[in-house]
N, C-alpha and C. Protein backbone atom coordinates (compact mmCIF):
# COMPACT_ATOMS: atom_id res chain seq x y z
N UNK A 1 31.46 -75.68 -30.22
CA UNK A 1 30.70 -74.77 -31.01
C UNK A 1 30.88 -73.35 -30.46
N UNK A 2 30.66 -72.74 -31.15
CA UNK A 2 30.93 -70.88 -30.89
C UNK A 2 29.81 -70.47 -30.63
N UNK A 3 29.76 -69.34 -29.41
CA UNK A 3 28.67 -68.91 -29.34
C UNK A 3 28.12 -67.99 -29.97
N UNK A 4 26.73 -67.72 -29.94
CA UNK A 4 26.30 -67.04 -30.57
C UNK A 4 25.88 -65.35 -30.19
N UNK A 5 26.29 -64.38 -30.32
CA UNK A 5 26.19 -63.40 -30.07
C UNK A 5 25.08 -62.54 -30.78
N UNK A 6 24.26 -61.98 -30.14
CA UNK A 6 22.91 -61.16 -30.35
C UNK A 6 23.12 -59.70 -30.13
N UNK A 7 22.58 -58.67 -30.85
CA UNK A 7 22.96 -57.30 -30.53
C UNK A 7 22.02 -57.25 -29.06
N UNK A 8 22.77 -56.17 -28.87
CA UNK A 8 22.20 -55.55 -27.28
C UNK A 8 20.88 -55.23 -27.02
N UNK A 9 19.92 -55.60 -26.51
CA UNK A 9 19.04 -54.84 -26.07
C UNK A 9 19.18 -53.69 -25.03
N UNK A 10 18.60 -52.80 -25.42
CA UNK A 10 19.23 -51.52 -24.36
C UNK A 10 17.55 -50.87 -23.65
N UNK A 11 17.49 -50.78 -22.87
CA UNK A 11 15.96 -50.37 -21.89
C UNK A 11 16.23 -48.69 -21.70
N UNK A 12 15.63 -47.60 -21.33
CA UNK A 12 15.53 -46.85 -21.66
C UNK A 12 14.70 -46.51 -20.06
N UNK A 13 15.62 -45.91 -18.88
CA UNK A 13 14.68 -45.18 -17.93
C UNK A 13 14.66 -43.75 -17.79
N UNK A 14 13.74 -43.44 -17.55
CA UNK A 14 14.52 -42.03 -17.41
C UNK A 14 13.91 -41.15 -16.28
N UNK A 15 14.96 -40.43 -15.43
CA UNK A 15 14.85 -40.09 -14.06
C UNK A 15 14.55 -38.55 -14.29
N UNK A 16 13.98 -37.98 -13.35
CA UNK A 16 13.41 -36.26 -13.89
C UNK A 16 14.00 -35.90 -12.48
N UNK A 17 14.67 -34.64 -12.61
CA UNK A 17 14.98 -33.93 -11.48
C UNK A 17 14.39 -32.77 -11.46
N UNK A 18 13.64 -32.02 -10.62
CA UNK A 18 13.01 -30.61 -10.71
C UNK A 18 14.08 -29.21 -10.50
N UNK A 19 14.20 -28.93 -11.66
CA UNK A 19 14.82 -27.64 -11.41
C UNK A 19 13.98 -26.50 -11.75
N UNK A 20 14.15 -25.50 -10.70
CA UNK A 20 13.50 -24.00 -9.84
C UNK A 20 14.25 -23.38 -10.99
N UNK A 21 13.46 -22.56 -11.84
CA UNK A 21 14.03 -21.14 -13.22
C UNK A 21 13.13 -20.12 -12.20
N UNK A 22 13.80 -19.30 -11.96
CA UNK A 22 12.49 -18.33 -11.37
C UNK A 22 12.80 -17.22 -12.44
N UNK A 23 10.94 -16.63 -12.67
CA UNK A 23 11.24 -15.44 -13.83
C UNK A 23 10.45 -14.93 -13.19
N UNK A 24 11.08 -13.42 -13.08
CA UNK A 24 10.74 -12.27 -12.11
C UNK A 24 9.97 -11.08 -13.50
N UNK A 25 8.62 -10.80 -12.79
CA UNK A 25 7.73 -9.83 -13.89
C UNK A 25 7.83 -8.63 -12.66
N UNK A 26 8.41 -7.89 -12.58
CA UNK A 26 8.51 -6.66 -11.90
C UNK A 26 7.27 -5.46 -12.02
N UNK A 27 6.42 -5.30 -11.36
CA UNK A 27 5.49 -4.04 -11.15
C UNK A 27 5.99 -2.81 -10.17
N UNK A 28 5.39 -1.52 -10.78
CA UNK A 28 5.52 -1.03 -9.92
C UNK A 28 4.12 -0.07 -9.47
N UNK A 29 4.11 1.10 -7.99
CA UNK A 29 2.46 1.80 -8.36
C UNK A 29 3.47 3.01 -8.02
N UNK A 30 2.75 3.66 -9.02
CA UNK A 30 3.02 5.28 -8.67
C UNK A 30 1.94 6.26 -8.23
N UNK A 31 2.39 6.68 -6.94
CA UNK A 31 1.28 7.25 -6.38
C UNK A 31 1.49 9.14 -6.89
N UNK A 32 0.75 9.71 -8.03
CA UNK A 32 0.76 10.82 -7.81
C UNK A 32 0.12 11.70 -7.21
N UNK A 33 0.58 13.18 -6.86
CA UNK A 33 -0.21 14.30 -6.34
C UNK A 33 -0.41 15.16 -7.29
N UNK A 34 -1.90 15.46 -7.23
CA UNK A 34 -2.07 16.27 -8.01
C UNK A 34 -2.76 17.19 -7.17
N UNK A 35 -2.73 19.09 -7.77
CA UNK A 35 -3.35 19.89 -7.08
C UNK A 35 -4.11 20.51 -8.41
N UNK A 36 -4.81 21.03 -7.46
CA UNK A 36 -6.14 21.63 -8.77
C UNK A 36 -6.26 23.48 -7.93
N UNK A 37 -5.93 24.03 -8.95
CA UNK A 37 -5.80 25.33 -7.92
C UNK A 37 -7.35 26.06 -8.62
N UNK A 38 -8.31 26.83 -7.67
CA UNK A 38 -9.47 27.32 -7.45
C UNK A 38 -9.17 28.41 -7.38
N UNK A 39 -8.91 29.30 -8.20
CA UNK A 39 -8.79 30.80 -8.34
C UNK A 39 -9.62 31.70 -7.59
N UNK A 40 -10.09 32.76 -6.47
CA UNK A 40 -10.84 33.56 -6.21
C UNK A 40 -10.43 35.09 -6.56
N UNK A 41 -11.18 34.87 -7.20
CA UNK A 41 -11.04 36.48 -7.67
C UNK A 41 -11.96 37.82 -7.13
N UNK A 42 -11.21 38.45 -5.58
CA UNK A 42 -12.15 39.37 -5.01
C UNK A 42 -11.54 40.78 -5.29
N UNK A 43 -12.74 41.74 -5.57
CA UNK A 43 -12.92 43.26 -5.81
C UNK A 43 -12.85 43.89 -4.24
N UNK A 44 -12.14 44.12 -3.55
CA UNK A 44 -13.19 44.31 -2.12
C UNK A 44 -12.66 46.38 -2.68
N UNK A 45 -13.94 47.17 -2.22
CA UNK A 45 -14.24 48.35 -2.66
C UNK A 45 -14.83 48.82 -1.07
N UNK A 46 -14.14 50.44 -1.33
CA UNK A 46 -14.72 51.01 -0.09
C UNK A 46 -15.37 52.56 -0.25
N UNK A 47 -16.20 52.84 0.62
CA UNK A 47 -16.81 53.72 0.31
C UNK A 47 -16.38 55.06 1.26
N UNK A 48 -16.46 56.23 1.13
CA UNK A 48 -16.02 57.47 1.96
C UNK A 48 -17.00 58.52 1.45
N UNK A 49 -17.31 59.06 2.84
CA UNK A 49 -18.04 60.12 3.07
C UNK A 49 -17.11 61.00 3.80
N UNK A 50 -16.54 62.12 2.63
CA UNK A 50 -16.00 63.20 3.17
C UNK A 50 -16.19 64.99 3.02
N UNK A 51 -16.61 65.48 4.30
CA UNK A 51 -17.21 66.72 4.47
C UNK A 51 -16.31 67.58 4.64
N UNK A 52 -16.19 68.71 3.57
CA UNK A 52 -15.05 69.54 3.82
C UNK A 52 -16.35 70.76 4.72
N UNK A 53 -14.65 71.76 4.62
CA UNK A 53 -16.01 73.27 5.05
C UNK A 53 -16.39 73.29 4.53
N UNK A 54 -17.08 74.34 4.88
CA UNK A 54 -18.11 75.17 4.21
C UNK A 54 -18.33 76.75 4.65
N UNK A 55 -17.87 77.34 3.92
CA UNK A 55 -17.84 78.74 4.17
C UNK A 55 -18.75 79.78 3.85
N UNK A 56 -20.12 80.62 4.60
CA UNK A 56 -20.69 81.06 4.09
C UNK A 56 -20.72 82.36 4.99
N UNK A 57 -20.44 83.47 3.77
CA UNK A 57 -20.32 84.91 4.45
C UNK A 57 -21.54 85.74 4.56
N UNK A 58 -21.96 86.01 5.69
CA UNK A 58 -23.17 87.01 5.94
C UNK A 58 -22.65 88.43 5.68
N UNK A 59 -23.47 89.00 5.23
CA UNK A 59 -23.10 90.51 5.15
C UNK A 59 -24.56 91.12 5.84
N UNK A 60 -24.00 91.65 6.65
CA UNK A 60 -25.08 92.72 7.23
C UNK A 60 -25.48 94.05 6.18
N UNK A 61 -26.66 94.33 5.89
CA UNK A 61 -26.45 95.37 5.69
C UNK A 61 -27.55 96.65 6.40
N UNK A 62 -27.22 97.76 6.65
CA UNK A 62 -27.97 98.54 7.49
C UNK A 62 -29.01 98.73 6.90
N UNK A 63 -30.29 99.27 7.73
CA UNK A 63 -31.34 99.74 6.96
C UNK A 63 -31.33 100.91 6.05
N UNK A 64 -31.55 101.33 5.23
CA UNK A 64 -30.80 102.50 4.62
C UNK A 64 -32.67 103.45 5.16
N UNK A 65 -31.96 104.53 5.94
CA UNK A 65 -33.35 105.71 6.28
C UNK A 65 -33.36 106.81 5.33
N UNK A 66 -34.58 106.83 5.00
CA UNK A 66 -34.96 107.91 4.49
C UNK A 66 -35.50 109.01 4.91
N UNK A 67 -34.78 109.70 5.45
CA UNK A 67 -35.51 111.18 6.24
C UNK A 67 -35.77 112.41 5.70
C-alpha cells in the first residue's frame, strides 16, 4: 500500500533581537548680554566775581576869597 502523505504543518517561533536607533533632539542655551545705558545729563555752571578799577578823580578846588 502507498503511503499516505499529509500537508505540512509548519509552527511559527519567533526570536526578537534588540536593535539601538538612537534619535538625537539637539538643544541649545544662548546666553545673552544685554546693556541698558542710564544717561546723566549734568549742567555743571560757574560763577565769577570780577572787580575791575575804578577810577575816581578828585579835583581840588581853592577857596575862592573875597577881599
Amino acid at each position: 500500500m502507498r503511503p499516505i502523505v499529509h500537508p505540512m504543518r509548519t509552527c511559527v517561533k519567533d526570536v526578537y533581537h534588540h536593535c539601538v536607533i538612537p534619535h538625537i533632539h539637539p538643544s541649545q542655551t544662548i546666553i545673552r548680554h544685554n546693556y541698558i545705558y542710564q544717561h546723566q545729563h549734568m549742567f555743571p555752571h560757574t560763577v565769577r566775581n570780577v572787580m575791575g578799577p575804578v577810577h575816581q578823580v578828585h579835583t581840588v578846588v581853592p577857596p575862592t576869597r573875597n577881599w
